[in-house]
N, C-alpha and C. Protein backbone atom coordinates (compact mmCIF):
# COMPACT_ATOMS: atom_id res chain seq x y z
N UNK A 1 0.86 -1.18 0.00
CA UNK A 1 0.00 0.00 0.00
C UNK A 1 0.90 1.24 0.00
N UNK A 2 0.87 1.85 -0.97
CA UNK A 2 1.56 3.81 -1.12
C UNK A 2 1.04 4.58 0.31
N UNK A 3 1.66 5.43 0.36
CA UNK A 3 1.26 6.10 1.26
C UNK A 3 0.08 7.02 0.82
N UNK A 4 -0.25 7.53 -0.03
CA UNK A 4 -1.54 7.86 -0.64
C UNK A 4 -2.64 7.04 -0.15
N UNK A 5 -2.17 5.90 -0.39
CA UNK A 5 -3.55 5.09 -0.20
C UNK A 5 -3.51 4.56 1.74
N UNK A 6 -2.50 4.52 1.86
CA UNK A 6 -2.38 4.50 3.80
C UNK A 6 -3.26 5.70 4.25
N UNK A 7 -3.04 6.96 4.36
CA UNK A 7 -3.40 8.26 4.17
C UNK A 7 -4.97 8.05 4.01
N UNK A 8 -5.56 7.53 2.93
CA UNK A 8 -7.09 7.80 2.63
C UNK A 8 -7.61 6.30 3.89
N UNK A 9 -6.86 5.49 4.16
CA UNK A 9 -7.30 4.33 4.63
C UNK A 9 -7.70 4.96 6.19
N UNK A 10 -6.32 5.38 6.83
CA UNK A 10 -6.44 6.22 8.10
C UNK A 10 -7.54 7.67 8.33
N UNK A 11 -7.23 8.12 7.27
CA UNK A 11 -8.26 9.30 7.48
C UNK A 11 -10.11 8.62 7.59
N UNK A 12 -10.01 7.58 6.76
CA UNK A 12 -11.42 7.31 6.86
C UNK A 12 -11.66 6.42 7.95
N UNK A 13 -10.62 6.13 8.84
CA UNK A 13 -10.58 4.97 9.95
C UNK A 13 -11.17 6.28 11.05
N UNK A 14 -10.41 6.98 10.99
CA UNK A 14 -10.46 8.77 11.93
C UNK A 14 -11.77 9.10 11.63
N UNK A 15 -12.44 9.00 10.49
CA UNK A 15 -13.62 9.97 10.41
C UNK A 15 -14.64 8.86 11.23
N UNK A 16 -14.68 7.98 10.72
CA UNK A 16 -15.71 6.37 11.47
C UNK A 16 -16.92 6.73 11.09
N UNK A 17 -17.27 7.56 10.25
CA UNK A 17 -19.17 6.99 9.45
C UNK A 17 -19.50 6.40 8.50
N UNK A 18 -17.89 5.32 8.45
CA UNK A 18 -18.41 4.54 7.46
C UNK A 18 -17.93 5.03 5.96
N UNK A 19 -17.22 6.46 5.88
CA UNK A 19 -16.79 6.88 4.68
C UNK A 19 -15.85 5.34 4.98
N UNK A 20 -15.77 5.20 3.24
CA UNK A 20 -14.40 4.25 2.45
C UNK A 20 -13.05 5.06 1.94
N UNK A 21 -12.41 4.31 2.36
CA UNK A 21 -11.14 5.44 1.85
C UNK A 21 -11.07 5.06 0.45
N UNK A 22 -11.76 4.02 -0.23
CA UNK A 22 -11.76 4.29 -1.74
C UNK A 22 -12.68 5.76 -2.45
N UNK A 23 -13.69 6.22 -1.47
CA UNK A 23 -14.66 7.51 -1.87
C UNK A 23 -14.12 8.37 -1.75
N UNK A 24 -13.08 8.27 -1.24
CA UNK A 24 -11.89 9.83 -0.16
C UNK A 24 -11.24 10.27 -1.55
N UNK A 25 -11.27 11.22 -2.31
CA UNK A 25 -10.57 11.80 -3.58
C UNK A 25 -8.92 12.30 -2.93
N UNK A 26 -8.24 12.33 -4.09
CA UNK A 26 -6.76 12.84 -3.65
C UNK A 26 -7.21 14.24 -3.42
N UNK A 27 -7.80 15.11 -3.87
CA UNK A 27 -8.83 16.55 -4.11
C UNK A 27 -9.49 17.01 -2.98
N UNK A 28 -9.69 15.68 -1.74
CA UNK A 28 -10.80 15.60 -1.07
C UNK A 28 -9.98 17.15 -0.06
N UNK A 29 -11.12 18.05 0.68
CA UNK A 29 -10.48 18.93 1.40
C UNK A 29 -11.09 18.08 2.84
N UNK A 30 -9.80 17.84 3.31
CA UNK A 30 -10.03 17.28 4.53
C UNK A 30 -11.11 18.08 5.96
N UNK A 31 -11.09 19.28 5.97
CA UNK A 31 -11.72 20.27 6.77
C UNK A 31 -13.10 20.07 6.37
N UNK A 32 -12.95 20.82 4.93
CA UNK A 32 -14.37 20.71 4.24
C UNK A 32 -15.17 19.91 4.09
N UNK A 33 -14.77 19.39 3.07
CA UNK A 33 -15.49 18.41 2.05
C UNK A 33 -15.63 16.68 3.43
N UNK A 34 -14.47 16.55 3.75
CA UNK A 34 -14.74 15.40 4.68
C UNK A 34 -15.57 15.27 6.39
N UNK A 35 -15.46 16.49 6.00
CA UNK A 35 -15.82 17.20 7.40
C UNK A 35 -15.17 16.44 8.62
N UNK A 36 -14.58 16.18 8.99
CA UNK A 36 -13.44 15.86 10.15
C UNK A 36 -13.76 17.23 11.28
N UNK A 37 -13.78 16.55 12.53
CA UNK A 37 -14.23 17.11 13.65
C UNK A 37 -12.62 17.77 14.16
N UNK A 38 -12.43 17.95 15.37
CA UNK A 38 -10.81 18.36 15.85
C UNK A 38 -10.59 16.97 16.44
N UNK A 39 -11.33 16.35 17.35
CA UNK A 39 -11.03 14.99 18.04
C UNK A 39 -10.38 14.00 16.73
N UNK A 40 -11.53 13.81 15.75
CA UNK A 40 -11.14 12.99 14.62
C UNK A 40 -9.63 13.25 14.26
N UNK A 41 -9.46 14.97 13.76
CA UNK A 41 -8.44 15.10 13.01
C UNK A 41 -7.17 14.98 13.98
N UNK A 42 -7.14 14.82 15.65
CA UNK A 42 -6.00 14.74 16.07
C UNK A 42 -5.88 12.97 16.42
N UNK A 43 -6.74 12.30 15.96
CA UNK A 43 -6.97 10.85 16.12
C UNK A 43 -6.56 10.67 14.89
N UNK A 44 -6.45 11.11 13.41
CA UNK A 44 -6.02 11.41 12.48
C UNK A 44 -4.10 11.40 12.59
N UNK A 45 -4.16 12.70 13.02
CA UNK A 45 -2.56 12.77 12.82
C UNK A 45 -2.03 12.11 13.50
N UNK A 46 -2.29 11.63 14.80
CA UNK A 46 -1.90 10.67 15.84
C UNK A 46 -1.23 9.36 14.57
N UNK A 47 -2.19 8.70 13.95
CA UNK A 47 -2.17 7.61 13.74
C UNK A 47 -1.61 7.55 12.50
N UNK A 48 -1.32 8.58 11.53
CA UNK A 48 -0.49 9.04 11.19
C UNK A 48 0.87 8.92 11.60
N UNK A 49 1.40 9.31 12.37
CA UNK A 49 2.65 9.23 12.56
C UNK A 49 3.41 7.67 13.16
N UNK A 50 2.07 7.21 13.14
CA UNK A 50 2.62 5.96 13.71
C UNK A 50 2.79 5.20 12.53
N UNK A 51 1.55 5.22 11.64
CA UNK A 51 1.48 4.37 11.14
C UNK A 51 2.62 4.72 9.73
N UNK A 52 3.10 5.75 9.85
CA UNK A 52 4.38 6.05 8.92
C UNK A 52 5.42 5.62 9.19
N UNK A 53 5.45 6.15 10.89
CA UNK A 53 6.49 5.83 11.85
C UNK A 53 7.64 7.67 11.75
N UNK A 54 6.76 8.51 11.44
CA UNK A 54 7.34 9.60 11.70
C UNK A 54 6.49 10.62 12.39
N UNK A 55 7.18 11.81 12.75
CA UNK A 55 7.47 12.39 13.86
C UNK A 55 6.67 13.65 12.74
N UNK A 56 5.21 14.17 12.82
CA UNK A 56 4.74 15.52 12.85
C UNK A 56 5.07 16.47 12.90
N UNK A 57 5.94 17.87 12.35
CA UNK A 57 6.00 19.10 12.45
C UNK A 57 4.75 19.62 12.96
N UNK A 58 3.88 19.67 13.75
CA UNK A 58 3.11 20.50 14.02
C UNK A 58 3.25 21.84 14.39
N UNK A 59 4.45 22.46 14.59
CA UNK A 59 4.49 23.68 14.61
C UNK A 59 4.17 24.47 12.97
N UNK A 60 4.91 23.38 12.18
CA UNK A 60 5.32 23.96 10.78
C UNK A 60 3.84 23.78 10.21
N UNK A 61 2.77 22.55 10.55
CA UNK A 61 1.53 22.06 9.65
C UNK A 61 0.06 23.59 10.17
N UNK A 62 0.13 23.67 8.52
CA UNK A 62 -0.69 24.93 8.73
C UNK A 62 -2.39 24.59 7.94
N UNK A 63 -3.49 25.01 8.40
CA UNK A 63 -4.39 24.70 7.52
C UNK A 63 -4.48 24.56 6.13
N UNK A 64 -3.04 25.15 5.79
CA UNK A 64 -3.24 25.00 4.00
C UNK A 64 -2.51 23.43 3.67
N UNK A 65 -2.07 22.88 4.60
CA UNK A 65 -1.75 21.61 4.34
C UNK A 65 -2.76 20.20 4.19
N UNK A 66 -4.10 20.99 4.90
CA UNK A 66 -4.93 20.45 4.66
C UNK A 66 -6.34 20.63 4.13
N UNK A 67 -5.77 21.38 2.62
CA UNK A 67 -7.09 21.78 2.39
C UNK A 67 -7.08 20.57 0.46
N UNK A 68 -6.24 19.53 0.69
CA UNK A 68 -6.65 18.48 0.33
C UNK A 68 -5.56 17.20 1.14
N UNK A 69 -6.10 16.34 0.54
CA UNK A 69 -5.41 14.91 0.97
C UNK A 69 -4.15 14.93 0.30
N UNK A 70 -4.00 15.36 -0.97
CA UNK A 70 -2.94 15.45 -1.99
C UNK A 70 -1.96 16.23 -0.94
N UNK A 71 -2.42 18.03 -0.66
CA UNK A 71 -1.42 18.80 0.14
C UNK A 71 -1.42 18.39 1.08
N UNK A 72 -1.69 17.34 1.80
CA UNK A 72 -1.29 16.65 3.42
C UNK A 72 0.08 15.82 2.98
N UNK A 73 -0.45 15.20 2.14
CA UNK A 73 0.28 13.85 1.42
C UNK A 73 1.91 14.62 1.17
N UNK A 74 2.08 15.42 0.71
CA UNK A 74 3.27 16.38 0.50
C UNK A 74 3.76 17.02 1.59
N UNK A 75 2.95 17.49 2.26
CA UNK A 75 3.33 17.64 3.65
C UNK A 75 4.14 16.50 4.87
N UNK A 76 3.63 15.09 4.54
CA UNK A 76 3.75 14.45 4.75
C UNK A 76 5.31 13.71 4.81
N UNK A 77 5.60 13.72 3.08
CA UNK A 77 6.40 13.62 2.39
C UNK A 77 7.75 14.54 2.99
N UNK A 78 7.64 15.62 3.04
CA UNK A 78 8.42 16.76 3.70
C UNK A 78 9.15 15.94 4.83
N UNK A 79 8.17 15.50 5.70
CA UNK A 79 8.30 14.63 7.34
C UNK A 79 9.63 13.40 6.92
N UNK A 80 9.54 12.71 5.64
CA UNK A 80 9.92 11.85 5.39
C UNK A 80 11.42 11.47 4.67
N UNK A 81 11.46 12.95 3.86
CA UNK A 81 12.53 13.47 3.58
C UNK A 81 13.76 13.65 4.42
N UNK A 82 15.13 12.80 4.08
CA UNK A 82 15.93 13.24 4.97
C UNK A 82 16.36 14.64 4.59
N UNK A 83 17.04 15.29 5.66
CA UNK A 83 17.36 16.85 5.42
C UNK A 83 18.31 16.92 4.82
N UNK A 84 18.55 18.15 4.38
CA UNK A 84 19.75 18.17 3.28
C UNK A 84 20.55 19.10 3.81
């Protein structure tokens, strides 16, 4: 499984009404369109980092990182990147 598709699997594990993370668009705006609560979305990043096995910038993660799954996913990516 890509991390794209980890990503839509977890987010829809976080939301729990039953969305499929196959319905979850790369497009999808996580705030918006998925409507994710704050509990969800920190049950979200939580499981996230585990399930990557990396460590969150949350100082650096700004709402525009999540105004799709795609710009999380890159955000993400960032986390994953060794530094240069």
């Amino acid at each position: 499984m890509d991390d794209m598709a980890r990503l839509r699997q977890l987010l829809a594990e976080a939301v729990g009404d039953g969305t499929l993370a196959n319905d979850i668009s790369d497009d999808a705006d996580i705030v918006n369109d998925i409507g994710i609560d704050s509990i969800q979305m920190i049950t979200f990043l939580l499981s996230v980092e585990d399930a990557l096995d990396i460590s969150l910038d949350f100082e650096n993660l700004d709402l525009s990182d999540l105004t799709s799954l795609r710009q999380f996913h890159a955000f993400v990516a960032s986390m994953q990147s060794p530094a240069a």
